[in-house]
PDB file of N, CA and C in Angstrom:
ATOM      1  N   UNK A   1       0.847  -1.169   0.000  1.00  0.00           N
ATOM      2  CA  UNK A   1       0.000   0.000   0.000  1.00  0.00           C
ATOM      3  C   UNK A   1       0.893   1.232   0.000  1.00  0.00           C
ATOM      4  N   UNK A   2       0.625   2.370  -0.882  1.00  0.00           N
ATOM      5  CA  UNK A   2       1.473   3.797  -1.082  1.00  0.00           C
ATOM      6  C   UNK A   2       1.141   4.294   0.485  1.00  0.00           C
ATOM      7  N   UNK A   3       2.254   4.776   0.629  1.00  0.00           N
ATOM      8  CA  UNK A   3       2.203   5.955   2.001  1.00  0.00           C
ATOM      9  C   UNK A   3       1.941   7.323   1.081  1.00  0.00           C
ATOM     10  N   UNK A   4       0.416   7.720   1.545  1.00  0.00           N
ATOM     11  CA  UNK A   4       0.160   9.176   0.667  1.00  0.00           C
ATOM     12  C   UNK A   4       1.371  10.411   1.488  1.00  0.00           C
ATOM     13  N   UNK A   5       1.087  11.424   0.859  1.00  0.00           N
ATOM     14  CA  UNK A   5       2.493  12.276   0.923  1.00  0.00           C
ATOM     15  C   UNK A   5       1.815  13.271   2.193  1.00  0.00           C
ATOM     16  N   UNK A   6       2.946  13.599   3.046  1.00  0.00           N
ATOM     17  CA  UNK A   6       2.873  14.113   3.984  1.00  0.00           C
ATOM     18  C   UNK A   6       1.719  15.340   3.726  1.00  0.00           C
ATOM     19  N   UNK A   7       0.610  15.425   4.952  1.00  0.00           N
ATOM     20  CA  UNK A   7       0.306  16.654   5.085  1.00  0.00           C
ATOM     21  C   UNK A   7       1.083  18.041   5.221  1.00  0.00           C
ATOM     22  N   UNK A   8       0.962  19.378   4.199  1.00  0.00           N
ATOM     23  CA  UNK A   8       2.014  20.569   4.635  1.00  0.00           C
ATOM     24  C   UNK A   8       0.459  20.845   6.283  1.00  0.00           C
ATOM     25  N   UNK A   9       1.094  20.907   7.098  1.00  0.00           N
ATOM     26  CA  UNK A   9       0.346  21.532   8.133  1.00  0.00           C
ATOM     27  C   UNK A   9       0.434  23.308   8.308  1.00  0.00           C
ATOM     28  N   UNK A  10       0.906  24.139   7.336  1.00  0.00           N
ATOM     29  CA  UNK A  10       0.658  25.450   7.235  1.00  0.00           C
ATOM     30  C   UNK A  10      -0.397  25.480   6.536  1.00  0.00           C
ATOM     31  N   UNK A  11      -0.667  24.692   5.699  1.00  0.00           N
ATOM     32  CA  UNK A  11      -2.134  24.554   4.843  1.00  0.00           C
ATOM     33  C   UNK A  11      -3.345  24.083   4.736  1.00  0.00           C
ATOM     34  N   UNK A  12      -2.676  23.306   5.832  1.00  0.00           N
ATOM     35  CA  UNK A  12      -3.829  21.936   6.046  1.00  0.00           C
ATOM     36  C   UNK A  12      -4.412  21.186   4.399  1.00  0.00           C
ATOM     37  N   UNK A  13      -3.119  21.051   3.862  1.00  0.00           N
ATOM     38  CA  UNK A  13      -3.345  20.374   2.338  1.00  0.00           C
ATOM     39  C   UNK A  13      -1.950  19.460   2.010  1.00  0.00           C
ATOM     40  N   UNK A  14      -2.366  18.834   0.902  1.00  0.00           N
ATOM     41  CA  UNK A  14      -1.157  18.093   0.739  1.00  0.00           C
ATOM     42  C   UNK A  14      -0.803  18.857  -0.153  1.00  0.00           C
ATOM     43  N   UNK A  15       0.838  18.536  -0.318  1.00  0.00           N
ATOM     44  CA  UNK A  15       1.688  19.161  -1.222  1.00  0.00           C
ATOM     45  C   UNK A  15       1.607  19.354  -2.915  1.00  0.00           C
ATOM     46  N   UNK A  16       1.650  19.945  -3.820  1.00  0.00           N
ATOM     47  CA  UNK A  16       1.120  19.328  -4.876  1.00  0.00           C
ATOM     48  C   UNK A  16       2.856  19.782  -5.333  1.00  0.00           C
ATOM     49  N   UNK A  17       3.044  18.722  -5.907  1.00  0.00           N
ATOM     50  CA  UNK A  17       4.586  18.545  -6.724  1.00  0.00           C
ATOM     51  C   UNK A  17       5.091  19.843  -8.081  1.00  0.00           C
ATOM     52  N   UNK A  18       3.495  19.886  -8.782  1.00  0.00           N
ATOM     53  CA  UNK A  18       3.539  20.455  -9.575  1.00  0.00           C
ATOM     54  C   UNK A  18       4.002  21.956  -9.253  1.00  0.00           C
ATOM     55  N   UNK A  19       2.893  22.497  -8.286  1.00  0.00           N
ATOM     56  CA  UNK A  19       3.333  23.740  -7.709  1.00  0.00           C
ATOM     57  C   UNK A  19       4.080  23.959  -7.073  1.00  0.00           C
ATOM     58  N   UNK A  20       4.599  23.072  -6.484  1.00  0.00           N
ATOM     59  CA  UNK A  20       6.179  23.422  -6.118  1.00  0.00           C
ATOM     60  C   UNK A  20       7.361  23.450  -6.807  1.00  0.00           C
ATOM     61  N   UNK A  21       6.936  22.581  -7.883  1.00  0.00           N
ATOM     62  CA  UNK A  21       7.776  22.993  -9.087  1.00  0.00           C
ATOM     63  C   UNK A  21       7.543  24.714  -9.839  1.00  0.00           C
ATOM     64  N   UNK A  22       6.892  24.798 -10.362  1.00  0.00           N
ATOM     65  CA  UNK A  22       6.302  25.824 -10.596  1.00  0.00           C
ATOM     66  C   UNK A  22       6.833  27.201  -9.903  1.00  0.00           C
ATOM     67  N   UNK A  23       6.323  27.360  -8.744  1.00  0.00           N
ATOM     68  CA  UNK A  23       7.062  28.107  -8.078  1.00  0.00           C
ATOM     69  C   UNK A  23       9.193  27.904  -7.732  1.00  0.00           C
ATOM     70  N   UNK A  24       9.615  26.822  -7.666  1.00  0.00           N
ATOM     71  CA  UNK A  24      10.553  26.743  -7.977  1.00  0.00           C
ATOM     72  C   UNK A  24      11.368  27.637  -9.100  1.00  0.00           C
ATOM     73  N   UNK A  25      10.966  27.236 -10.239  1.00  0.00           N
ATOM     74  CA  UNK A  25      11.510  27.625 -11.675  1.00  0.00           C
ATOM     75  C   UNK A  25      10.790  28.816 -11.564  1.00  0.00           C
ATOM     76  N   UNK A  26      10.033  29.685 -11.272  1.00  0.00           N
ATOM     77  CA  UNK A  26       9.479  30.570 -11.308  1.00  0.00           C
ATOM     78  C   UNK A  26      11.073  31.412 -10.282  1.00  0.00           C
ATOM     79  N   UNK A  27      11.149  31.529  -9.398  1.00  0.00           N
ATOM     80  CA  UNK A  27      12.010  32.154  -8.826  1.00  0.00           C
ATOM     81  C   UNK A  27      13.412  31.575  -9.243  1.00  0.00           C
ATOM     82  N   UNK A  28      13.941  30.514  -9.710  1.00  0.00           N
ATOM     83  CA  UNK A  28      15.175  30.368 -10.628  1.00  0.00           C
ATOM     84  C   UNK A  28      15.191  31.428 -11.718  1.00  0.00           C
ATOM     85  N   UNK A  29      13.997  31.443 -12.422  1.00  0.00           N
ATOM     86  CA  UNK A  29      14.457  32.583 -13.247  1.00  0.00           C
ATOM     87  C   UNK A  29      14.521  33.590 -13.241  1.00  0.00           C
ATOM     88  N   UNK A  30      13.667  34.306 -11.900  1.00  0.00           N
ATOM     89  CA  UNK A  30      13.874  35.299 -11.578  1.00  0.00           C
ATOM     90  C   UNK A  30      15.008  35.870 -11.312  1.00  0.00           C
ATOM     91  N   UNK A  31      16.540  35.001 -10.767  1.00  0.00           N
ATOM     92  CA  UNK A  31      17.203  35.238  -9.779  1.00  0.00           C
ATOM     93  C   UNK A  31      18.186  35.172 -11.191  1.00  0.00           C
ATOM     94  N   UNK A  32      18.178  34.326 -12.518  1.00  0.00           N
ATOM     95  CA  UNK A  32      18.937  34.207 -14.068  1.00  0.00           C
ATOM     96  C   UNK A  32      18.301  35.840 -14.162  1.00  0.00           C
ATOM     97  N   UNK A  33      17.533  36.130 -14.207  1.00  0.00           N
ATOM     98  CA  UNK A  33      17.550  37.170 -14.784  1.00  0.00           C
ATOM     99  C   UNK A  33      17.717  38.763 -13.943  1.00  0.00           C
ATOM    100  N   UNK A  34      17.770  38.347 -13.036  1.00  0.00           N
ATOM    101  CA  UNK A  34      18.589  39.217 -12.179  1.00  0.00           C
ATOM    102  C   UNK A  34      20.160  39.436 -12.277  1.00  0.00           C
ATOM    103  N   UNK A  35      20.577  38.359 -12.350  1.00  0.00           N
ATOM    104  CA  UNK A  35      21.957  37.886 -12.649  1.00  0.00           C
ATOM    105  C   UNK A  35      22.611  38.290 -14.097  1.00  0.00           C
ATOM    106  N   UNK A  36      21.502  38.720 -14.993  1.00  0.00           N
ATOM    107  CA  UNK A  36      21.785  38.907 -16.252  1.00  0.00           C
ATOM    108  C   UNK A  36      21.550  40.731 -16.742  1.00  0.00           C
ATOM    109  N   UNK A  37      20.990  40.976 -15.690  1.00  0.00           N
ATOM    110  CA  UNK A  37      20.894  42.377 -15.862  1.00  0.00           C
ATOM    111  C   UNK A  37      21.839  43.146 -14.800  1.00  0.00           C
ATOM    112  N   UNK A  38      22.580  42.376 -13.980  1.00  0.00           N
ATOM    113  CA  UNK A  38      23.458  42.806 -13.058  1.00  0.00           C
ATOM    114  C   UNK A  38      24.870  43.096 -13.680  1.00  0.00           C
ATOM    115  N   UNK A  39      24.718  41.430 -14.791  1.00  0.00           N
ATOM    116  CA  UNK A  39      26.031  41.648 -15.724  1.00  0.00           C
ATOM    117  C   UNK A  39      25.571  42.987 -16.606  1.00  0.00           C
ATOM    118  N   UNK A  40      24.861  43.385 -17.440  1.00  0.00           N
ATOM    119  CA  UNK A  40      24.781  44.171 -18.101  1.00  0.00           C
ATOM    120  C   UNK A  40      24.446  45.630 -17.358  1.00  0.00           C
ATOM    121  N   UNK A  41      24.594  45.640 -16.251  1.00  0.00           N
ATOM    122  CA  UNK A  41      25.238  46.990 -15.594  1.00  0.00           C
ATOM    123  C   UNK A  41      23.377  47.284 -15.329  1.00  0.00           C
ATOM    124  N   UNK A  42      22.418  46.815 -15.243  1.00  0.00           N
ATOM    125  CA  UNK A  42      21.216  47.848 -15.502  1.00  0.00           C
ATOM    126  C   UNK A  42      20.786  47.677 -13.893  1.00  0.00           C
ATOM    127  N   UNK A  43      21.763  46.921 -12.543  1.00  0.00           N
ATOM    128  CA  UNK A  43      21.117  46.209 -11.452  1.00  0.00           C
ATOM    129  C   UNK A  43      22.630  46.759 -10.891  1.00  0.00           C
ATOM    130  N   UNK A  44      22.800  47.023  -9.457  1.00  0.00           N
ATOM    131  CA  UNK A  44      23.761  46.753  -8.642  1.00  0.00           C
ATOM    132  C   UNK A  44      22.781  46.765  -7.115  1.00  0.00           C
ATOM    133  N   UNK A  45      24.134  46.895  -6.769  1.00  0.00           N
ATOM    134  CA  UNK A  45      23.918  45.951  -5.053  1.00  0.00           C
ATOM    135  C   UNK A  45      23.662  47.346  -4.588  1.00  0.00           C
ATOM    136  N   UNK A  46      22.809  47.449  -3.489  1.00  0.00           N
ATOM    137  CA  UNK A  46      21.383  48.753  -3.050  1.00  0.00           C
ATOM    138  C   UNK A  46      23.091  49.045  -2.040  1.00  0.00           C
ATOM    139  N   UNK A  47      23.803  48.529  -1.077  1.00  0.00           N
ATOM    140  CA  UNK A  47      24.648  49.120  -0.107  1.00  0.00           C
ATOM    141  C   UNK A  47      26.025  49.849  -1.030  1.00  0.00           C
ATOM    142  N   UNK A  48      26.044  49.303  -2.075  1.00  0.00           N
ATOM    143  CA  UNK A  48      27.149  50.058  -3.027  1.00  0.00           C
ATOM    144  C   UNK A  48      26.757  51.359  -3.247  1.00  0.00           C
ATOM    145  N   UNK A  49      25.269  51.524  -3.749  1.00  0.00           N
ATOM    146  CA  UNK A  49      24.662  52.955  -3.828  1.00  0.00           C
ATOM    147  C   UNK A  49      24.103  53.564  -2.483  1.00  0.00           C
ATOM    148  N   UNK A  50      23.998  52.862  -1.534  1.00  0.00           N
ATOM    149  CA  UNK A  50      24.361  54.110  -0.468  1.00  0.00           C
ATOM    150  C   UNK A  50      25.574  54.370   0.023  1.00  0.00           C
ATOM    151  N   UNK A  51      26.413  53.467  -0.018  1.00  0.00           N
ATOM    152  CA  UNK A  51      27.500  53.891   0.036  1.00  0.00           C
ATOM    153  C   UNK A  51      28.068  55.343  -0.558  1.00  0.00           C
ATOM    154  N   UNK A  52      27.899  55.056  -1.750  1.00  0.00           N
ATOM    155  CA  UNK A  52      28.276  56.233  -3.114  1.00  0.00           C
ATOM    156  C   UNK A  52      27.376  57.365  -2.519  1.00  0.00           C
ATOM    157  N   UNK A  53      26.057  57.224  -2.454  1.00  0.00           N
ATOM    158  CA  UNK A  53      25.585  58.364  -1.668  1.00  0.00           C
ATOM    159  C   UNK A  53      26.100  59.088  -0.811  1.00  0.00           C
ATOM    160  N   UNK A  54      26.213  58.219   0.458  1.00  0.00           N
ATOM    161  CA  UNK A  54      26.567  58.861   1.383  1.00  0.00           C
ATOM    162  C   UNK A  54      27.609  59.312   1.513  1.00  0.00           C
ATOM    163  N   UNK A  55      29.038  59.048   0.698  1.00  0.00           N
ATOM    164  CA  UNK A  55      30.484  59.733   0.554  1.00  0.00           C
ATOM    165  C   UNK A  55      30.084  60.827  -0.562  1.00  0.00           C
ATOM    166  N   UNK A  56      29.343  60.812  -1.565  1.00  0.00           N
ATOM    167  CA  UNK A  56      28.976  62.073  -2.268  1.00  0.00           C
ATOM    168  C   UNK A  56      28.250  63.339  -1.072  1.00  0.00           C
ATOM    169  N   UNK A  57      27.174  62.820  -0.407  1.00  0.00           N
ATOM    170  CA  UNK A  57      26.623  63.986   0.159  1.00  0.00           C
ATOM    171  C   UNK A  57      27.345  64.713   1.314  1.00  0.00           C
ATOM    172  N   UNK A  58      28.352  63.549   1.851  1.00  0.00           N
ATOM    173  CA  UNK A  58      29.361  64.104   2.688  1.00  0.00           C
ATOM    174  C   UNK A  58      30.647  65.062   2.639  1.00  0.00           C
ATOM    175  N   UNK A  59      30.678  64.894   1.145  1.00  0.00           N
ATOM    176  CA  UNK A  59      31.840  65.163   0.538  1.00  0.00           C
ATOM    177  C   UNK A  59      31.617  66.791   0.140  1.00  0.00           C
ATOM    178  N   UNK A  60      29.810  67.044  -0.548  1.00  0.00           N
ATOM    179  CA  UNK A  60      29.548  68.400  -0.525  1.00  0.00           C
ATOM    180  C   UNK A  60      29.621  68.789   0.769  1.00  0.00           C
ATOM    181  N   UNK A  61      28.882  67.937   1.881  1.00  0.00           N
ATOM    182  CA  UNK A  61      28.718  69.034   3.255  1.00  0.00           C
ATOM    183  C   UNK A  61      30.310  69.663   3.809  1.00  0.00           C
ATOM    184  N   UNK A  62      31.412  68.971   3.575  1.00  0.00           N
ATOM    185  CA  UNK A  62      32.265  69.531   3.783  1.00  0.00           C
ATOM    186  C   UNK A  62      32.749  70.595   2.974  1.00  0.00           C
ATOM    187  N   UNK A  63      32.480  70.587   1.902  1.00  0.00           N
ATOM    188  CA  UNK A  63      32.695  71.653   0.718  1.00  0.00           C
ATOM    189  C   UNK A  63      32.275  72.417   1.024  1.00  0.00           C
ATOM    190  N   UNK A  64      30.827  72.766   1.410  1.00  0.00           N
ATOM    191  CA  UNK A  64      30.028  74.124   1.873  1.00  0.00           C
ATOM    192  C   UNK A  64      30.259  74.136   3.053  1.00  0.00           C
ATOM    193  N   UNK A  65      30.632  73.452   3.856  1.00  0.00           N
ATOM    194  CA  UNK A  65      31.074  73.973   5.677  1.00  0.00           C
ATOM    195  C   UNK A  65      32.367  74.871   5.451  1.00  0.00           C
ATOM    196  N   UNK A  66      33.302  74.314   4.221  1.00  0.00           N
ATOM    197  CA  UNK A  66      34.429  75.175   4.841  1.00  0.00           C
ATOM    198  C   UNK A  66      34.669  76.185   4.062  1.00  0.00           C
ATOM    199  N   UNK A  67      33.668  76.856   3.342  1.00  0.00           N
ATOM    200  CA  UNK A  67      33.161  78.278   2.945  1.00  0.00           C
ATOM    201  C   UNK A  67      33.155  79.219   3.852  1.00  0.00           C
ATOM    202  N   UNK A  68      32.484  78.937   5.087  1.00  0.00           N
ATOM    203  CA  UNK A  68      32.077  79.815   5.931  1.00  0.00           C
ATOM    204  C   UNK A  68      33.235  80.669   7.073  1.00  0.00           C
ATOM    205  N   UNK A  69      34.790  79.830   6.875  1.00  0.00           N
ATOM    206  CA  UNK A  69      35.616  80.458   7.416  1.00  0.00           C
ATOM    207  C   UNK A  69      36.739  81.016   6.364  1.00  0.00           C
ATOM    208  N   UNK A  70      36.693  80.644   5.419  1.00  0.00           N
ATOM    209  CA  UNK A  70      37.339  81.255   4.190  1.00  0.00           C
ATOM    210  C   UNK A  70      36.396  82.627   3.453  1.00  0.00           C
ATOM    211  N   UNK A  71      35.289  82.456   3.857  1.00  0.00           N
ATOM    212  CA  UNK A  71      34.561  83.507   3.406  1.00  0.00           C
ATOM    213  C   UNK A  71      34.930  84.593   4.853  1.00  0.00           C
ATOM    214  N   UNK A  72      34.615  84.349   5.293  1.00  0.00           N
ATOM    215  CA  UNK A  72      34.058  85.593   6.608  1.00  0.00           C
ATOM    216  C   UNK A  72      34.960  86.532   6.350  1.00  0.00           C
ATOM    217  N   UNK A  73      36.011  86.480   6.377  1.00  0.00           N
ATOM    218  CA  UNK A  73      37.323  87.547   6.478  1.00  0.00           C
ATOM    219  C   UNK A  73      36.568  88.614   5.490  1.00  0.00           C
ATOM    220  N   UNK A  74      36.386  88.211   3.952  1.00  0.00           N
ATOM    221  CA  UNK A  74      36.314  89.186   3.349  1.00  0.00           C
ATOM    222  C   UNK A  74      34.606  89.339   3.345  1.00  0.00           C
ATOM    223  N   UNK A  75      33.888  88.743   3.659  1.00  0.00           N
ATOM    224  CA  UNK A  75      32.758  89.090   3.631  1.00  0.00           C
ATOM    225  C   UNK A  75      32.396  90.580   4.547  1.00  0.00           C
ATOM    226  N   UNK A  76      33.095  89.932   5.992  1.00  0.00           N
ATOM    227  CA  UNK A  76      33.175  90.786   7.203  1.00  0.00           C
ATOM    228  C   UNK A  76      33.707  92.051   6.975  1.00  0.00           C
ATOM    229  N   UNK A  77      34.915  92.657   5.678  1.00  0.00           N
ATOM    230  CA  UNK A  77      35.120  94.065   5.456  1.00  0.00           C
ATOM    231  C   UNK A  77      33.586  94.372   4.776  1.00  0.00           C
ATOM    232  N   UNK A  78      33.380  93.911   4.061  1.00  0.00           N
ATOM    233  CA  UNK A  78      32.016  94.737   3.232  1.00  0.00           C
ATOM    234  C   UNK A  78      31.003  95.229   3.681  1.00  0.00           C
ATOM    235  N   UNK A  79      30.245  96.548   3.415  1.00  0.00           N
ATOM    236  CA  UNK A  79      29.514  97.102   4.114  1.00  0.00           C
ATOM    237  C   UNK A  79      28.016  96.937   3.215  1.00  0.00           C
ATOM    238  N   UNK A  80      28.232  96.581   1.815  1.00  0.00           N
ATOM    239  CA  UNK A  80      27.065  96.610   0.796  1.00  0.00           C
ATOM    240  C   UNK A  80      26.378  95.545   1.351  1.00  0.00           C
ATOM    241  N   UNK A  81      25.272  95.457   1.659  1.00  0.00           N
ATOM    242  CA  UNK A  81      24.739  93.928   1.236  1.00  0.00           C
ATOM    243  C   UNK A  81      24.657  93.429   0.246  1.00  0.00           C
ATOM    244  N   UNK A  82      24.505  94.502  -0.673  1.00  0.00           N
ATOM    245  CA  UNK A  82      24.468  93.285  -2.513  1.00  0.00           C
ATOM    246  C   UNK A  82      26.063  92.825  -2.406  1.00  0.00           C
ATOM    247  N   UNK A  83      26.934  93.487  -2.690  1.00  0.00           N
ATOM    248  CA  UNK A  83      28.350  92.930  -2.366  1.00  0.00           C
ATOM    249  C   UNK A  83      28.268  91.131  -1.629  1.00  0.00           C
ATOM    250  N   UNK A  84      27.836  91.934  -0.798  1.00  0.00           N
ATOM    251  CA  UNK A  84      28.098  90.392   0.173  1.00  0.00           C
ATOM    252  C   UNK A  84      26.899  89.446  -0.253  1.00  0.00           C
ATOM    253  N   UNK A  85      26.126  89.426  -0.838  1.00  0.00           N
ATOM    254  CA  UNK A  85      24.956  87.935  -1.573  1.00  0.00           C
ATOM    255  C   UNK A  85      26.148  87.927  -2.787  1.00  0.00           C
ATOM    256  N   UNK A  86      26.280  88.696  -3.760  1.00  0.00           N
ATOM    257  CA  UNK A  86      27.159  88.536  -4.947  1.00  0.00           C
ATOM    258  C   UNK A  86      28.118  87.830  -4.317  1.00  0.00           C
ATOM    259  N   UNK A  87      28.967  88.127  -3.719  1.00  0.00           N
ATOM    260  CA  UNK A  87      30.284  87.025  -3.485  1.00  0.00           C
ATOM    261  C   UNK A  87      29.742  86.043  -2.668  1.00  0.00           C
ATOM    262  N   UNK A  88      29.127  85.888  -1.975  1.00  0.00           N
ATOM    263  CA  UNK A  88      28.603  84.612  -1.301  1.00  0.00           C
ATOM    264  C   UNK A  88      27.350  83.726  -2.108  1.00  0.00           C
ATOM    265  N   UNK A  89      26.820  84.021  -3.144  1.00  0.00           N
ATOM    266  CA  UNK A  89      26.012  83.787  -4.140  1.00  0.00           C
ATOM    267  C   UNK A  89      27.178  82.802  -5.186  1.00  0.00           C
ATOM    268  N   UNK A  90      28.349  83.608  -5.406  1.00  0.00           N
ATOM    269  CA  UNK A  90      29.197  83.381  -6.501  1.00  0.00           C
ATOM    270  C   UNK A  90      30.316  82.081  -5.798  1.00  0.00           C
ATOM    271  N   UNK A  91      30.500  82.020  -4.289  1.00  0.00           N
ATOM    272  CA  UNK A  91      31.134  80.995  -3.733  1.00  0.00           C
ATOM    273  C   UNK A  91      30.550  79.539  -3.828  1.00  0.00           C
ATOM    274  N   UNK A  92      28.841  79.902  -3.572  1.00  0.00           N
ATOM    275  CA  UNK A  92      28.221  78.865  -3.304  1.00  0.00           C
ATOM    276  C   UNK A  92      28.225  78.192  -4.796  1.00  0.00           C
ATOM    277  N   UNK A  93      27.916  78.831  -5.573  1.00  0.00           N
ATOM    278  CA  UNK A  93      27.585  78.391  -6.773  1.00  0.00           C
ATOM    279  C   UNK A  93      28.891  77.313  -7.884  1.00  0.00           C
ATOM    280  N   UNK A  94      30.518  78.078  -7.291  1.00  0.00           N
ATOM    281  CA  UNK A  94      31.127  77.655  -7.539  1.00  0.00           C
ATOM    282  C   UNK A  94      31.193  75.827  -7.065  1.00  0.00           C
ATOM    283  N   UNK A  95      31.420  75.941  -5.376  1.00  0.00           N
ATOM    284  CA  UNK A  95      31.242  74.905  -4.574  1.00  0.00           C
ATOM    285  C   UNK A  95      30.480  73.671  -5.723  1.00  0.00           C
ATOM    286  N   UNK A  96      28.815  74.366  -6.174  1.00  0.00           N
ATOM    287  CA  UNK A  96      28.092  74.042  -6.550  1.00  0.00           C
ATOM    288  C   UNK A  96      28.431  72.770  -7.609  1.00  0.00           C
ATOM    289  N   UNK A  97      28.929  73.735  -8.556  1.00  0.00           N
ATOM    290  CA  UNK A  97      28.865  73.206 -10.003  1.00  0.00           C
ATOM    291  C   UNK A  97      30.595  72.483 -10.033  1.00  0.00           C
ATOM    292  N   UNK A  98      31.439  72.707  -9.075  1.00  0.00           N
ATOM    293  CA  UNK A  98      32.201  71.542  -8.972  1.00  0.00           C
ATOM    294  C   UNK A  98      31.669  70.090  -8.138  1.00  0.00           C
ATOM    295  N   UNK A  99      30.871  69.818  -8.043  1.00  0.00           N
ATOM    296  CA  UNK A  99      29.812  69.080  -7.087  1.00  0.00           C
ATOM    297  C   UNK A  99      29.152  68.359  -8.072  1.00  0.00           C
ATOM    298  N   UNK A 100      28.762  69.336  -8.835  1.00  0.00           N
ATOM    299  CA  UNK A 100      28.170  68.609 -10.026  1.00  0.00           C
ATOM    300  C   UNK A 100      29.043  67.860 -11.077  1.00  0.00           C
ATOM    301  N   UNK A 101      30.466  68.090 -10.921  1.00  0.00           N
ATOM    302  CA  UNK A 101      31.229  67.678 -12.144  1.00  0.00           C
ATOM    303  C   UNK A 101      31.695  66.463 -11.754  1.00  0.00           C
ATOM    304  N   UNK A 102      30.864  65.747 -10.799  1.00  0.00           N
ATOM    305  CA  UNK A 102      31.677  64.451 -10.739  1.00  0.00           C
ATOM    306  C   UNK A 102      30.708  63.717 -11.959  1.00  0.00           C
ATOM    307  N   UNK A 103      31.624  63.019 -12.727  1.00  0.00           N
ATOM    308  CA  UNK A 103      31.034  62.018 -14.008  1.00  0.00           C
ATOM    309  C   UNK A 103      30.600  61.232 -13.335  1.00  0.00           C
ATOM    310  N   UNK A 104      29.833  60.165 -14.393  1.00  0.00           N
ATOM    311  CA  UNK A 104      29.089  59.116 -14.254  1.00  0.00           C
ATOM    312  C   UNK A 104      30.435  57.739 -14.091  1.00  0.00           C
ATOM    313  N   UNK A 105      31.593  58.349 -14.830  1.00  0.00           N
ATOM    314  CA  UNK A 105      32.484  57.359 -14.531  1.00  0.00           C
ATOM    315  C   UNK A 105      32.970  57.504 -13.029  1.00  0.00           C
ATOM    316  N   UNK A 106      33.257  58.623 -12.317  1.00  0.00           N
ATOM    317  CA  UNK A 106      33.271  59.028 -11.027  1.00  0.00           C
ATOM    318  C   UNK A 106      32.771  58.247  -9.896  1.00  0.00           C
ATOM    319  N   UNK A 107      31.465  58.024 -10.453  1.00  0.00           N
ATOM    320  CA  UNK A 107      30.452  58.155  -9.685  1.00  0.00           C
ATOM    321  C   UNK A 107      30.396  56.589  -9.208  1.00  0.00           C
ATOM    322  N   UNK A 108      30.480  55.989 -10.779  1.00  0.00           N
ATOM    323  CA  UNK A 108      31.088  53.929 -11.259  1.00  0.00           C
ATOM    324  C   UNK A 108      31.928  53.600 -10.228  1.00  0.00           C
ATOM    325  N   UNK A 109      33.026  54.219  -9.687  1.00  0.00           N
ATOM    326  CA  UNK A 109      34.328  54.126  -8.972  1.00  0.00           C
ATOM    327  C   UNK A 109      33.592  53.780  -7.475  1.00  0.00           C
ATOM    328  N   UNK A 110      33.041  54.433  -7.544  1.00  0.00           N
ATOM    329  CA  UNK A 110      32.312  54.408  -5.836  1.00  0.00           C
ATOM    330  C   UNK A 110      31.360  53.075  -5.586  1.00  0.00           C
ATOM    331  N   UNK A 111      30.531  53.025  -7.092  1.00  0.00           N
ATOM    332  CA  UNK A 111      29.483  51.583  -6.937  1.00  0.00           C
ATOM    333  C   UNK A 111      30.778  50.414  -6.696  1.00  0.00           C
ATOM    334  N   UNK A 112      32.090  50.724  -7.124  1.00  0.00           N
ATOM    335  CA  UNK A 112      33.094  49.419  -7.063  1.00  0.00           C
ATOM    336  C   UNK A 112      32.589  48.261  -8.081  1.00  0.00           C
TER     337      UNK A 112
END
């Protein structure tokens, strides 16, 4: 006499082979085609990009922190206020757009 196949007791059903196949190959290929878009650059690993984040956003905050003692000296002679937004307008902006010039190859270096 066959021994029928174990009850799954999360289901209170028996197992069906098929769907466990099914679901099997269903997530094999998910994981091929994960694997295949990882090679072709369109996927990386989520801690590589915070990583890269977080040394990019750190990297401006120090850029614009140490404005504020290289600026003062000459800010502090000026008596205009337009003077002083113009050169502190024209610091920030610099800061800015070197901030922006990191490339996409730059940027690659950091994902590793």
């Amino acid at each position: 006499m066959a021994v029928p196949p174990p009850a799954d007791a999360a289901q209170g059903q028996t197992p069906d082979f098929q769907k466990a196949r099914a679901h099997r190959e269903h997530y094999l290929a998910r994981m091929a085609e994960m694997k295949f878009r990882k090679a072709q650059g369109e996927l990386v690993e989520i801690s590589s990009v915070q990583k890269a984040v977080y040394e990019t956003a750190r990297s401006l905050n120090q850029s614009l922190m140490s404005l504020s003692p290289q600026l003062a000296p000459q800010l502090a002679a000026l008596s205009d206020p337009w003077e002083v937004e113009r050169q502190l307008t024209a610091a920030l902006r610099q800061r800015l757009n070197e901030a922006a010039q990191v490339s996409g190859d730059d940027f690659g270096l950091c994902l590793g």
